[in-house]
C-alpha atoms as a PDB file:
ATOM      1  CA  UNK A   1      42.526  54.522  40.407  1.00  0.00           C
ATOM      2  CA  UNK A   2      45.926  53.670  39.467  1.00  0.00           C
ATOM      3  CA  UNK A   3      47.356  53.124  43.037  1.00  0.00           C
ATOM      4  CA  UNK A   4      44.521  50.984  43.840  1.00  0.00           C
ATOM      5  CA  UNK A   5      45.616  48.894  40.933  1.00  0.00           C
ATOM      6  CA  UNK A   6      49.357  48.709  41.681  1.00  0.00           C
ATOM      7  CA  UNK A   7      48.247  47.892  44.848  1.00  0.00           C
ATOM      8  CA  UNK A   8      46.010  44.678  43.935  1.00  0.00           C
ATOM      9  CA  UNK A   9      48.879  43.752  41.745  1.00  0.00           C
ATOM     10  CA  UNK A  10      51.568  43.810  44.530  1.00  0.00           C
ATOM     11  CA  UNK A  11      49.044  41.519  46.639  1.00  0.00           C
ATOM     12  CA  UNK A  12      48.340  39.197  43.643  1.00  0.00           C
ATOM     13  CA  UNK A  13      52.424  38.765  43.171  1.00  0.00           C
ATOM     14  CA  UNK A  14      53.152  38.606  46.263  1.00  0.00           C
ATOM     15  CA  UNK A  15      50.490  35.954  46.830  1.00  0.00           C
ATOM     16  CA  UNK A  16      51.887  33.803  43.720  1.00  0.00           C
ATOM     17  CA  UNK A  17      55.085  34.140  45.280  1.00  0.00           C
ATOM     18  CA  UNK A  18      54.292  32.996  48.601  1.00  0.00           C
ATOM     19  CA  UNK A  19      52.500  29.576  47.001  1.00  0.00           C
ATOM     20  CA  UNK A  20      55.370  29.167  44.905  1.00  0.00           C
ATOM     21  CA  UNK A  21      57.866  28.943  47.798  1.00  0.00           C
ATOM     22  CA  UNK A  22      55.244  26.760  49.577  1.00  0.00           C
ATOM     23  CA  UNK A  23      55.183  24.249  46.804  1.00  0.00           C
ATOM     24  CA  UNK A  24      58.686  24.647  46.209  1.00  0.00           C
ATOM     25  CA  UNK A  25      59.206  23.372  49.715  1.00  0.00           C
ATOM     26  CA  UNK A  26      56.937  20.918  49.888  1.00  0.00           C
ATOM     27  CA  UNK A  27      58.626  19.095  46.799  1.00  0.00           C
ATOM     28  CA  UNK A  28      61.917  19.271  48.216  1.00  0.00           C
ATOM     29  CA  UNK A  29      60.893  17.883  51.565  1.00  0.00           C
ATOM     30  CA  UNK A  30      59.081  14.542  49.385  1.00  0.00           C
ATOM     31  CA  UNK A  31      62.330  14.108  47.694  1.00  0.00           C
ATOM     32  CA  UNK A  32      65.077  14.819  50.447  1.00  0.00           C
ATOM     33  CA  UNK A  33      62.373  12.227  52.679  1.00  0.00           C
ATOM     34  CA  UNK A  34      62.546   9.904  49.808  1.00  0.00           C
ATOM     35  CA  UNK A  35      66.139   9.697  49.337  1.00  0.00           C
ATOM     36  CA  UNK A  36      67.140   9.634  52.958  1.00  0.00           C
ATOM     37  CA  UNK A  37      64.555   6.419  53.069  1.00  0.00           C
ATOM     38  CA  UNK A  38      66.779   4.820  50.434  1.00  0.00           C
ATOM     39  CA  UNK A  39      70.119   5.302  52.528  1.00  0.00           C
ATOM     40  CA  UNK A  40      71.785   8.464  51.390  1.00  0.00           C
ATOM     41  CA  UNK A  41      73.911  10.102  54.465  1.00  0.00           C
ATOM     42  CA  UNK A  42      72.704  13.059  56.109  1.00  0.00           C
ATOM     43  CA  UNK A  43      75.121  14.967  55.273  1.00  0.00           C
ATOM     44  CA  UNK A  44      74.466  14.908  51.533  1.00  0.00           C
ATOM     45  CA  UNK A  45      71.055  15.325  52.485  1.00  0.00           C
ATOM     46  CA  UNK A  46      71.868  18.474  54.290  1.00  0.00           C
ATOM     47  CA  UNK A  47      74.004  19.711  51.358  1.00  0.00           C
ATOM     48  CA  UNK A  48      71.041  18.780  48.579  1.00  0.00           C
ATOM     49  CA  UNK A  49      68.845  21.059  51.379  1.00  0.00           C
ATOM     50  CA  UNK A  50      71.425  23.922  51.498  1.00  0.00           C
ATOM     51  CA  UNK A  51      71.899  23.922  47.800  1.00  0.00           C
ATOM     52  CA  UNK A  52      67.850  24.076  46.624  1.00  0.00           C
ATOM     53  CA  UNK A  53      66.242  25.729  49.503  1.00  0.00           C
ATOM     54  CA  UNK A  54      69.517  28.053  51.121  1.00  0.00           C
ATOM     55  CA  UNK A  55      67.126  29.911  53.558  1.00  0.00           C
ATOM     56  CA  UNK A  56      65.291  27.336  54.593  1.00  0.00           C
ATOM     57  CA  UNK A  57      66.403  25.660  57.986  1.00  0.00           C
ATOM     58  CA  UNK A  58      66.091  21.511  57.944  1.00  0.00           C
ATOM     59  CA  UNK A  59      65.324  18.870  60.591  1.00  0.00           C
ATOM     60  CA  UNK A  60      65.811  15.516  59.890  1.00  0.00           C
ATOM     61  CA  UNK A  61      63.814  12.611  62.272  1.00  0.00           C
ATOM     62  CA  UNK A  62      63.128   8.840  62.160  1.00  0.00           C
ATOM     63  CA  UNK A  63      62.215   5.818  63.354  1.00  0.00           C
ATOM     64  CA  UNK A  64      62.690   2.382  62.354  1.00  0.00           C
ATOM     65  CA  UNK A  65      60.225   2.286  59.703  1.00  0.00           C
ATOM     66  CA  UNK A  66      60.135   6.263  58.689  1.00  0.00           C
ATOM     67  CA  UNK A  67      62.314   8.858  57.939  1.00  0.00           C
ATOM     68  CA  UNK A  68      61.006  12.766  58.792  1.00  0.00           C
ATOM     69  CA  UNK A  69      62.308  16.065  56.688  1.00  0.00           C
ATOM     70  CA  UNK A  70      60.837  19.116  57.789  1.00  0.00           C
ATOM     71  CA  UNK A  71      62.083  22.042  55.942  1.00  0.00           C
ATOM     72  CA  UNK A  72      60.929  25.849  57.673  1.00  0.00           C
ATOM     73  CA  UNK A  73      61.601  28.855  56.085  1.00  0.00           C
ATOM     74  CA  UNK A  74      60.430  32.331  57.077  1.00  0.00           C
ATOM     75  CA  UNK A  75      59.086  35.064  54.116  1.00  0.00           C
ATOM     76  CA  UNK A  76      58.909  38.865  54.354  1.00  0.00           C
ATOM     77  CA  UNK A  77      56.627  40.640  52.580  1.00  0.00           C
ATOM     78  CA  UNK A  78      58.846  42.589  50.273  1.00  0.00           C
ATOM     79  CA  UNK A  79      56.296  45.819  49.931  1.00  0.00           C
ATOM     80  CA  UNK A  80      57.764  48.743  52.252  1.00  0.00           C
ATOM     81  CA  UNK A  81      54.202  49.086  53.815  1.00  0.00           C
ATOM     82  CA  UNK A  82      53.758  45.552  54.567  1.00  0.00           C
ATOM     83  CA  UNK A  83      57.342  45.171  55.931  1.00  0.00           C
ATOM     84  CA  UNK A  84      55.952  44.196  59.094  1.00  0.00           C
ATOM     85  CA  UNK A  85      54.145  41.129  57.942  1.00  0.00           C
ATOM     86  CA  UNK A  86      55.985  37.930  57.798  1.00  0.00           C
ATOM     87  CA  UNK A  87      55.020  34.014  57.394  1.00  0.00           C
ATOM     88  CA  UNK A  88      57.094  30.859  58.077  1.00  0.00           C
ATOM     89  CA  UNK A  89      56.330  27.934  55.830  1.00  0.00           C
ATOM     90  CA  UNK A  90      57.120  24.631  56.975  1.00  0.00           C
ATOM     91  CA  UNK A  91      56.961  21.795  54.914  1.00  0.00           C
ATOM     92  CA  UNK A  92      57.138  18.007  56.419  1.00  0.00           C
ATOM     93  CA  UNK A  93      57.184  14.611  54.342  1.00  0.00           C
ATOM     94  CA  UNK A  94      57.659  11.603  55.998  1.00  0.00           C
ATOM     95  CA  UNK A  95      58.792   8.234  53.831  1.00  0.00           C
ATOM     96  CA  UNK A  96      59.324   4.585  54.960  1.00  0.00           C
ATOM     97  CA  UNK A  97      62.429   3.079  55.298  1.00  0.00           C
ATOM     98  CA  UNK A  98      63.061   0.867  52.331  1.00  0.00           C
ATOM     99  CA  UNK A  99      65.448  -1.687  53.074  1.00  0.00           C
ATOM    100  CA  UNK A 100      67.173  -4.242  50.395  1.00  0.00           C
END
């Protein structure tokens, strides 16, 4: 009985992690989008990216009226017998340009 437990509790972390980093990157997308609408350079853009999601790769994409962040990351189960399991999250937001 106990290993069944242990096991349903590895899945249920492992599962709270996963939405964590999901929302995690979804949130930093919104606000990297937001301030790269509002002029900031890319390259402080890519700095804000490497400092609060460091394994996450970013690609930046506009237009004349929006401004794209996608942020991808990939995530490895970290339970030895799921090892072979992996997911990549990737996160878009897209925000207007505002101009003043």
């Amino acid at each position: 009985m106990i290993p069944v437990l242990l096991s349903v509790t590895v899945v249920f972390l492992t599962t709270i992690q996963l939405g964590i980093t999901a929302v995690h990157l979804t949130d930093t997308a919104h606000d990297l989008a937001r301030a790269l609408s509002r002029g900031v350079s890319q390259s402080e853009i890519t700095e804000q990216a490497n400092l609060e999601t460091p394994n996450a790769q970013l690609s930046l994409s506009g237009t004349d009226q929006n401004v794209t962040v996608t942020l991808s990351q990939d995530i490895e189960v970290p339970v030895p017998i799921l090892s072979k399991f992996s997911f990549t999250f990737e996160r878009s937001a897209t925000a207007p340009v505002e101009q003043w």
